[in-house]
C-alpha atoms as a PDB file:
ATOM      1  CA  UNK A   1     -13.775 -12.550  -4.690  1.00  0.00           C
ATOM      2  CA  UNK A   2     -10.640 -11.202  -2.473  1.00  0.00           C
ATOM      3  CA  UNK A   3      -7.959 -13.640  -1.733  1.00  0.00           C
ATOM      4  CA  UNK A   4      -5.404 -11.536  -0.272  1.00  0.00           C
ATOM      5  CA  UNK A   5      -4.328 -12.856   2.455  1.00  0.00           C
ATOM      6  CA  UNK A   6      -5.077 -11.638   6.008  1.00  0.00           C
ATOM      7  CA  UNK A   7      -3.666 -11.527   9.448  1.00  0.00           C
ATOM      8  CA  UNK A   8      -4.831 -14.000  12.072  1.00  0.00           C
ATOM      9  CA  UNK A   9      -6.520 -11.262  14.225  1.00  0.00           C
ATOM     10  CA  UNK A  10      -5.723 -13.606  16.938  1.00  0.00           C
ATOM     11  CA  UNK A  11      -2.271 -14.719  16.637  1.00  0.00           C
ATOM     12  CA  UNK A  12      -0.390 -11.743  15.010  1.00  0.00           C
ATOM     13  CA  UNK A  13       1.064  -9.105  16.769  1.00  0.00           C
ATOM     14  CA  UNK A  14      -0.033  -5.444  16.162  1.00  0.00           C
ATOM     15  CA  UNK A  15       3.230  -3.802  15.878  1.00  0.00           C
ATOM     16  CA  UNK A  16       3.818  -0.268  17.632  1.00  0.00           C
ATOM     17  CA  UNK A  17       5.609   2.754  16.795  1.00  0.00           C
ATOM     18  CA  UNK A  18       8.839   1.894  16.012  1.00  0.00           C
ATOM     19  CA  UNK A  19      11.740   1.000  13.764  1.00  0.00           C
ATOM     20  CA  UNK A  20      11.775  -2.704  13.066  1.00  0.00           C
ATOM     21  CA  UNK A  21      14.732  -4.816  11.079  1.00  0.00           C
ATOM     22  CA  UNK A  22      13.853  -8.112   9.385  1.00  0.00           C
ATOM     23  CA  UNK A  23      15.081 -10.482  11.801  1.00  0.00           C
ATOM     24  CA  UNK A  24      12.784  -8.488  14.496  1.00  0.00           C
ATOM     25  CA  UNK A  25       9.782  -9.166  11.918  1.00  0.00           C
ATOM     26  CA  UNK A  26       7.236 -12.729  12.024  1.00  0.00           C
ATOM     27  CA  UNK A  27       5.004 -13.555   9.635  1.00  0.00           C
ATOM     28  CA  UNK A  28       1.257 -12.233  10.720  1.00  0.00           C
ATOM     29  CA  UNK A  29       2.414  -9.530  12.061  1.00  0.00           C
ATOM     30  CA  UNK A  30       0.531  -6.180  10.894  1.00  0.00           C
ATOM     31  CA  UNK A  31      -0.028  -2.378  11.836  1.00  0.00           C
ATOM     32  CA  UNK A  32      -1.881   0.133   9.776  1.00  0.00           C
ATOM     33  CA  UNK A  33      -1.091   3.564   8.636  1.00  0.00           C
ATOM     34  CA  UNK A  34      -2.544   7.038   8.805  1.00  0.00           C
ATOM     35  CA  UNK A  35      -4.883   8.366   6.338  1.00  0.00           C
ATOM     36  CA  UNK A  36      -4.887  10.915   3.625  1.00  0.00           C
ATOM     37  CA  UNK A  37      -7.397  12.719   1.532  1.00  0.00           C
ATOM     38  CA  UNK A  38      -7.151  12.464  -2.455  1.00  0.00           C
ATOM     39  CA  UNK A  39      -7.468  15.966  -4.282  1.00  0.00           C
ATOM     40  CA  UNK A  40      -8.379  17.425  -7.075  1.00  0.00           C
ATOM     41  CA  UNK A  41      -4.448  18.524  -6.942  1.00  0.00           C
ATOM     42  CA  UNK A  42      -3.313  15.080  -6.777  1.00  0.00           C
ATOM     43  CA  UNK A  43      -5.164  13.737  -9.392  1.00  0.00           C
ATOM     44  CA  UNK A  44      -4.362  16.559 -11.654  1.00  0.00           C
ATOM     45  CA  UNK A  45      -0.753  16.308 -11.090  1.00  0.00           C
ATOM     46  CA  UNK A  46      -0.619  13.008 -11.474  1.00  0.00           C
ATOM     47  CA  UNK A  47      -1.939  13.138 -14.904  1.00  0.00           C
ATOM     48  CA  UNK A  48       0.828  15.672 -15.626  1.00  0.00           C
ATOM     49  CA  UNK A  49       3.435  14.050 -13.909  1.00  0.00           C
ATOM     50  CA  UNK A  50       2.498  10.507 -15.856  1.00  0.00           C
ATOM     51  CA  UNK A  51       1.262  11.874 -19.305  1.00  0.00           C
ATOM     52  CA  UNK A  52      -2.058   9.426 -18.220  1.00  0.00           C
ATOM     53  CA  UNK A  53      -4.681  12.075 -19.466  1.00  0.00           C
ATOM     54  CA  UNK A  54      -6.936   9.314 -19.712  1.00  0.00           C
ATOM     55  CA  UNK A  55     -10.650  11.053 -19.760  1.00  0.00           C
ATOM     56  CA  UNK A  56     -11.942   8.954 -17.158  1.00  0.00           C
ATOM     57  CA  UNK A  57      -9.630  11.006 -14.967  1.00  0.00           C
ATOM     58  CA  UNK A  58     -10.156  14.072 -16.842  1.00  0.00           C
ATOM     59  CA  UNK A  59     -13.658  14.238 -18.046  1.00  0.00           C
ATOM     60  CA  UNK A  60     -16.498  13.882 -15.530  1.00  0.00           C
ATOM     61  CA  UNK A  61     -18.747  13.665 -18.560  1.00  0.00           C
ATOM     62  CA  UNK A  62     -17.182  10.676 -19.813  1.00  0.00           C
ATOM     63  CA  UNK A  63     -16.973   9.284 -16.497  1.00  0.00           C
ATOM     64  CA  UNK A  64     -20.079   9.265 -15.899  1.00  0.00           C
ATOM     65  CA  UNK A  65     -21.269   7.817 -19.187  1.00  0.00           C
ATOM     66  CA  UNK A  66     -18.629   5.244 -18.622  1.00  0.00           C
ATOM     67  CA  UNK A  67     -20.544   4.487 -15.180  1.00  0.00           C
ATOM     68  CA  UNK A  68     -18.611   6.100 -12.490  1.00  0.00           C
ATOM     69  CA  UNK A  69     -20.370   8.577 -10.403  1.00  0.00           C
ATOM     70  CA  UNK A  70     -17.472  11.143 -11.745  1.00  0.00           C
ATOM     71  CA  UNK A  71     -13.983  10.978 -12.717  1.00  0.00           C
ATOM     72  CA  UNK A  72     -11.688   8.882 -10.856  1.00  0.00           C
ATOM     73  CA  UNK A  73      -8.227   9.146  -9.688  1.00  0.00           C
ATOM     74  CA  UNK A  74      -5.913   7.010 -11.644  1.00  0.00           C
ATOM     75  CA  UNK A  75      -4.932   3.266  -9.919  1.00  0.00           C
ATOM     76  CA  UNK A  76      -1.516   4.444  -9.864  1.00  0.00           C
ATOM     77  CA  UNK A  77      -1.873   7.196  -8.130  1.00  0.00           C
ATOM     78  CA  UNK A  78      -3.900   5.031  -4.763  1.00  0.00           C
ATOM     79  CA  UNK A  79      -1.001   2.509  -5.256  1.00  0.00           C
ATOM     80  CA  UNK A  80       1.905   5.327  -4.803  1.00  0.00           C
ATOM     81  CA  UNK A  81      -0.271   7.297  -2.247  1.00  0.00           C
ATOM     82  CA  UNK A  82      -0.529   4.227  -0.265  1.00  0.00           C
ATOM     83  CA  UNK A  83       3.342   3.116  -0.631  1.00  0.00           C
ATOM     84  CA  UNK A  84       3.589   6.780   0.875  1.00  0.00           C
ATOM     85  CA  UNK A  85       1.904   6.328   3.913  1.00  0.00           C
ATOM     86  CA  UNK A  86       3.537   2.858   4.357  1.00  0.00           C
ATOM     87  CA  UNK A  87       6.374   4.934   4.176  1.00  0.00           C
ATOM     88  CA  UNK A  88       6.122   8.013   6.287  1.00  0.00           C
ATOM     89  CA  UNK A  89       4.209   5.791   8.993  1.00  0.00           C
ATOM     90  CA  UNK A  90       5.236   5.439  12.806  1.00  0.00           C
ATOM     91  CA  UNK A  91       5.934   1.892  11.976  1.00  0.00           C
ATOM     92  CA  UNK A  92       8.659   2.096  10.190  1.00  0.00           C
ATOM     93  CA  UNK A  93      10.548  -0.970   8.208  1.00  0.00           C
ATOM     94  CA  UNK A  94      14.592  -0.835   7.468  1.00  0.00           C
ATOM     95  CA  UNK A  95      14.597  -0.955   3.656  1.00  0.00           C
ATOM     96  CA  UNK A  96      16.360  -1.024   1.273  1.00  0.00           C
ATOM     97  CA  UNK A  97      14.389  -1.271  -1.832  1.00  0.00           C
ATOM     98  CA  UNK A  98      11.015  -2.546  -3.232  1.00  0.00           C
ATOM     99  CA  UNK A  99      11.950  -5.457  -5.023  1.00  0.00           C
ATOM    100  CA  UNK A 100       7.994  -6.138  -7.002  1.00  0.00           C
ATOM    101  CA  UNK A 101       4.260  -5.758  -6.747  1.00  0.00           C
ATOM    102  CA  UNK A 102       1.636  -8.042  -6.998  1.00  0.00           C
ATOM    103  CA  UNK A 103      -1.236  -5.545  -7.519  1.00  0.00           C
ATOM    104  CA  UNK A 104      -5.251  -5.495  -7.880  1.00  0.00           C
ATOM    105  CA  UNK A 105      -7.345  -2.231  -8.286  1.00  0.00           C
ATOM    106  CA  UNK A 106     -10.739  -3.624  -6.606  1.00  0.00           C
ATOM    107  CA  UNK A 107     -12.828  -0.457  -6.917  1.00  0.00           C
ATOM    108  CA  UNK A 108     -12.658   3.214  -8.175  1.00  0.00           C
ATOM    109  CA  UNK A 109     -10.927   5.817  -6.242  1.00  0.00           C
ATOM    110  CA  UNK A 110     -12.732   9.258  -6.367  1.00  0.00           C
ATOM    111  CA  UNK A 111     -11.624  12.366  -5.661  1.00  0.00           C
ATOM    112  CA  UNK A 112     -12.124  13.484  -1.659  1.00  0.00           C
ATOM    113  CA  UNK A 113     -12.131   9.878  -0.433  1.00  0.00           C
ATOM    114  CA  UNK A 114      -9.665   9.132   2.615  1.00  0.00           C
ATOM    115  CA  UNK A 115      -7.775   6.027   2.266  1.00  0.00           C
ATOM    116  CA  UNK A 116      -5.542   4.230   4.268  1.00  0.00           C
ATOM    117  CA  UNK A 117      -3.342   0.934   4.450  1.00  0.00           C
ATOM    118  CA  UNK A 118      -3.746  -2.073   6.686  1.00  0.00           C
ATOM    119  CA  UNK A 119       0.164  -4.150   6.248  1.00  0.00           C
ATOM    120  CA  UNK A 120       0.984  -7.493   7.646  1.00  0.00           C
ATOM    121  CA  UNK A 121       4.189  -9.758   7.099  1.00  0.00           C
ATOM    122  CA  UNK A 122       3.296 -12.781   4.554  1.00  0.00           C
ATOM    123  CA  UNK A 123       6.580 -14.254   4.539  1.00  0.00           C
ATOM    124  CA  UNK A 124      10.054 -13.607   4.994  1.00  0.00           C
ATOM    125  CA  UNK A 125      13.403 -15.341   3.988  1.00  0.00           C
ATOM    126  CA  UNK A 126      17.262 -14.261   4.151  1.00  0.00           C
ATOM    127  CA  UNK A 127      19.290 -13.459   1.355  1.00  0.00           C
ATOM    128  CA  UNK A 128      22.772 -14.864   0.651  1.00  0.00           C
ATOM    129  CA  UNK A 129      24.467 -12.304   2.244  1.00  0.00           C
ATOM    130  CA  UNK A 130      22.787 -12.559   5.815  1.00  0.00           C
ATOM    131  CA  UNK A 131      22.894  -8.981   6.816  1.00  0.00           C
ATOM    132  CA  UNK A 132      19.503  -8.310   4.735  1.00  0.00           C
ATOM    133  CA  UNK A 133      16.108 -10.568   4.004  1.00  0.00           C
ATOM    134  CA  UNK A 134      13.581 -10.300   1.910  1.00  0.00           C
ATOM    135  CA  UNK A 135      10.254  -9.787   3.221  1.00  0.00           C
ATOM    136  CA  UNK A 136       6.262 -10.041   1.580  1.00  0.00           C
ATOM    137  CA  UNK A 137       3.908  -7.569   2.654  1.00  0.00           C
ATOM    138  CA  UNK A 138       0.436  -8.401   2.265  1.00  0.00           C
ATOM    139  CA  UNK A 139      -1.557  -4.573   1.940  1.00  0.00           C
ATOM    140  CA  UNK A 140      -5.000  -3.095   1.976  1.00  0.00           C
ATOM    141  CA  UNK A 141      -6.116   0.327   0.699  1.00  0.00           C
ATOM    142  CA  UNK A 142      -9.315   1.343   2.386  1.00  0.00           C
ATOM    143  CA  UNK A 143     -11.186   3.946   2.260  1.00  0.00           C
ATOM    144  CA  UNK A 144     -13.800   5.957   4.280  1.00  0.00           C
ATOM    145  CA  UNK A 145     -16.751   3.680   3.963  1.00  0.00           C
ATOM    146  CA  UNK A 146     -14.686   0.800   5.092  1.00  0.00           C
ATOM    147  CA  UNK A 147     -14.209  -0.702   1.104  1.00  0.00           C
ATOM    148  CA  UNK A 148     -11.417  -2.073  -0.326  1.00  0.00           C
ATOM    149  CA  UNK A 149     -10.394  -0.100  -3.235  1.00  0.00           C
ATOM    150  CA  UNK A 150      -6.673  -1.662  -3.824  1.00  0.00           C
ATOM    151  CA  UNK A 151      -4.839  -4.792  -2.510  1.00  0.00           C
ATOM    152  CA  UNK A 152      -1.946  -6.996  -2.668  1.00  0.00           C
ATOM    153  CA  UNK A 153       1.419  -7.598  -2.033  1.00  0.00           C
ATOM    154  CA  UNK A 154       5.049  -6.010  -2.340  1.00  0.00           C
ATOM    155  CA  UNK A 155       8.277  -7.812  -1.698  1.00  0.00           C
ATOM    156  CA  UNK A 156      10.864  -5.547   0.503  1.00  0.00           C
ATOM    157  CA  UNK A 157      14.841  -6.291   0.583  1.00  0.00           C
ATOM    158  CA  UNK A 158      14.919  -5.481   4.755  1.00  0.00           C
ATOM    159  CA  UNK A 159      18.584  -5.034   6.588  1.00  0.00           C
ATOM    160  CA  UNK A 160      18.704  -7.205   9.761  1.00  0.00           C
ATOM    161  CA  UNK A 161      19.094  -5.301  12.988  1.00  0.00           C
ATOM    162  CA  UNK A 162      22.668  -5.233  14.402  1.00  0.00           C
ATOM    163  CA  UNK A 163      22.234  -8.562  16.928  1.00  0.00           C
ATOM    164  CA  UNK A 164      20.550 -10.125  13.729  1.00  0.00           C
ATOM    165  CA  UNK A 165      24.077 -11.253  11.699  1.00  0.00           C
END
Protein backbone atom coordinates (compact mmCIF):
# COMPACT_ATOMS: atom_id res chain seq x y z
CA UNK A 1 0.00 0.00 0.00
CA UNK A 2 1.49 3.72 -0.72
CA UNK A 3 1.33 6.14 2.07
CA UNK A 4 3.31 8.89 0.79
CA UNK A 5 1.73 11.66 1.21
CA UNK A 6 0.04 13.73 -1.53
CA UNK A 7 -0.91 17.22 -2.43
CA UNK A 8 -4.47 18.42 -1.94
CA UNK A 9 -5.10 18.79 -5.74
CA UNK A 10 -7.43 21.39 -4.60
CA UNK A 11 -5.79 23.53 -2.16
CA UNK A 12 -2.05 23.53 -3.17
CA UNK A 13 -0.60 25.74 -5.45
CA UNK A 14 1.16 24.45 -8.65
CA UNK A 15 4.25 26.41 -8.55
CA UNK A 16 5.69 28.01 -11.91
CA UNK A 17 8.97 28.53 -13.32
CA UNK A 18 10.88 30.16 -10.98
CA UNK A 19 13.37 30.49 -8.16
CA UNK A 20 11.65 30.10 -4.83
CA UNK A 21 13.33 30.70 -1.09
CA UNK A 22 11.82 28.94 1.93
CA UNK A 23 9.90 31.61 3.40
CA UNK A 24 8.17 31.99 -0.26
CA UNK A 25 7.35 28.08 0.11
CA UNK A 26 3.68 26.52 1.95
CA UNK A 27 3.14 23.28 2.68
CA UNK A 28 1.01 21.50 -0.36
CA UNK A 29 2.54 23.20 -2.65
CA UNK A 30 3.95 20.98 -5.69
CA UNK A 31 5.27 21.20 -9.41
CA UNK A 32 6.69 18.36 -11.39
CA UNK A 33 9.77 17.97 -13.41
CA UNK A 34 10.78 17.02 -16.92
CA UNK A 35 11.45 13.58 -17.96
CA UNK A 36 14.38 11.52 -18.95
CA UNK A 37 15.01 8.23 -20.61
CA UNK A 38 17.19 5.47 -18.69
CA UNK A 39 19.99 3.83 -20.95
CA UNK A 40 21.79 1.12 -21.38
CA UNK A 41 24.76 3.85 -20.73
CA UNK A 42 23.39 4.83 -17.52
CA UNK A 43 22.91 1.69 -16.12
CA UNK A 44 26.25 0.49 -17.19
CA UNK A 45 28.01 3.36 -15.74
CA UNK A 46 26.41 3.25 -12.83
CA UNK A 47 27.54 -0.17 -12.08
CA UNK A 48 31.08 1.11 -12.74
CA UNK A 49 30.81 4.18 -11.04
CA UNK A 50 29.27 2.20 -7.74
CA UNK A 51 31.17 -1.21 -7.97
CA UNK A 52 27.14 -2.59 -7.75
CA UNK A 53 27.73 -5.35 -10.49
CA UNK A 54 24.90 -6.99 -9.04
CA UNK A 55 23.64 -9.58 -11.96
CA UNK A 56 20.23 -8.49 -11.82
CA UNK A 57 21.64 -5.37 -13.45
CA UNK A 58 24.09 -7.18 -15.41
CA UNK A 59 22.69 -10.44 -16.49
CA UNK A 60 19.38 -10.51 -18.37
CA UNK A 61 19.53 -14.25 -17.89
CA UNK A 62 19.45 -14.04 -14.29
CA UNK A 63 16.98 -11.42 -14.41
CA UNK A 64 14.74 -13.08 -15.90
CA UNK A 65 14.97 -16.27 -13.87
CA UNK A 66 14.80 -14.00 -10.92
CA UNK A 67 11.33 -12.74 -12.47
CA UNK A 68 11.97 -9.50 -14.09
CA UNK A 69 11.18 -9.22 -17.68
CA UNK A 70 15.16 -8.31 -18.06
CA UNK A 71 17.73 -6.66 -16.11
CA UNK A 72 16.92 -3.68 -14.21
CA UNK A 73 18.56 -0.49 -13.49
CA UNK A 74 19.82 -0.30 -10.00
CA UNK A 75 17.33 1.73 -7.23
CA UNK A 76 20.07 4.05 -6.83
CA UNK A 77 20.49 5.01 -9.93
CA UNK A 78 16.17 6.17 -10.34
CA UNK A 79 16.77 7.84 -6.90
CA UNK A 80 19.92 10.07 -8.20
CA UNK A 81 18.33 10.42 -11.74
CA UNK A 82 15.33 11.78 -10.13
CA UNK A 83 17.27 14.17 -7.49
CA UNK A 84 18.70 15.34 -11.00
CA UNK A 85 15.75 16.45 -12.55
CA UNK A 86 14.52 17.97 -9.22
CA UNK A 87 17.55 19.71 -9.69
CA UNK A 88 18.01 21.01 -13.17
CA UNK A 89 14.10 21.76 -13.22
CA UNK A 90 12.45 25.27 -14.06
CA UNK A 91 11.30 25.22 -10.53
CA UNK A 92 14.05 25.75 -8.87
CA UNK A 93 14.53 25.65 -4.79
CA UNK A 94 17.49 27.84 -2.95
CA UNK A 95 19.50 25.05 -1.31
CA UNK A 96 21.83 24.49 0.43
CA UNK A 97 22.17 20.88 1.09
CA UNK A 98 20.14 17.60 1.32
CA UNK A 99 20.01 16.99 4.81
CA UNK A 100 18.27 12.87 4.55
CA UNK A 101 16.07 10.52 2.62
CA UNK A 102 13.28 8.62 3.52
CA UNK A 103 13.24 6.23 0.52
CA UNK A 104 11.00 3.24 -1.01
CA UNK A 105 11.81 1.44 -4.38
CA UNK A 106 8.02 0.41 -5.30
CA UNK A 107 8.73 -1.31 -8.62
CA UNK A 108 11.62 -2.22 -11.04
CA UNK A 109 13.12 0.31 -13.25
CA UNK A 110 14.06 -1.10 -16.76
CA UNK A 111 16.13 0.09 -19.13
CA UNK A 112 14.29 2.67 -21.87
CA UNK A 113 11.55 3.66 -19.42
CA UNK A 114 10.98 7.59 -19.03
CA UNK A 115 10.55 8.69 -15.58
CA UNK A 116 9.80 11.72 -14.01
CA UNK A 117 9.15 13.43 -10.48
CA UNK A 118 5.97 14.88 -9.09
CA UNK A 119 7.41 17.26 -5.62
CA UNK A 120 5.24 18.93 -3.11
CA UNK A 121 6.20 20.76 0.27
CA UNK A 122 5.30 18.36 3.41
CA UNK A 123 6.48 20.61 5.96
CA UNK A 124 8.73 23.28 6.66
CA UNK A 125 10.34 24.86 9.85
CA UNK A 126 13.23 27.56 10.47
CA UNK A 127 16.45 26.86 11.77
CA UNK A 128 18.17 28.73 14.63
CA UNK A 129 19.81 30.99 12.58
CA UNK A 130 16.69 32.48 10.66
CA UNK A 131 18.26 33.20 7.37
CA UNK A 132 17.70 29.35 6.28
CA UNK A 133 14.72 26.57 7.04
CA UNK A 134 14.47 23.32 6.64
CA UNK A 135 12.01 22.02 4.33
CA UNK A 136 10.31 18.11 3.58
CA UNK A 137 9.70 17.24 0.16
CA UNK A 138 7.31 14.63 -0.42
CA UNK A 139 8.46 12.94 -4.23
CA UNK A 140 7.17 10.60 -6.86
CA UNK A 141 9.15 8.81 -9.60
CA UNK A 142 6.85 7.86 -12.42
CA UNK A 143 7.27 6.43 -15.26
CA UNK A 144 5.72 6.10 -18.79
CA UNK A 145 2.78 3.92 -18.00
CA UNK A 146 1.78 6.23 -15.26
CA UNK A 147 3.38 3.66 -12.22
CA UNK A 148 5.08 4.53 -9.38
CA UNK A 149 8.42 3.03 -9.41
CA UNK A 150 10.12 5.16 -6.37
CA UNK A 151 8.74 7.45 -3.59
CA UNK A 152 9.33 9.35 -0.55
CA UNK A 153 10.71 12.11 1.06
CA UNK A 154 14.01 14.30 1.37
CA UNK A 155 14.60 17.01 3.90
CA UNK A 156 16.29 20.32 2.21
CA UNK A 157 18.26 23.09 4.40
CA UNK A 158 16.50 26.19 2.09
CA UNK A 159 18.01 30.01 2.47
CA UNK A 160 15.11 32.48 3.02
CA UNK A 161 14.69 35.07 0.31
CA UNK A 162 16.15 38.52 1.14
CA UNK A 163 12.60 40.18 2.67
CA UNK A 164 12.41 36.72 4.56
CA UNK A 165 15.03 37.65 7.74
Amino acid sequence: MDTTPQPAADTGRQLPAGEYAFDQLEPGDWYETAGVTVTEAHIVGFAGLTGDLFDVHMDEQFAREAGFPGRIAHGLLGLAMADGLKTRCSVRLLGIATLGWNWSFRAALLPNDRIHARLWVVAKRTTRRGDRGIVTLGMRVVNQRGETIQDGETQLLIRMSAAGH
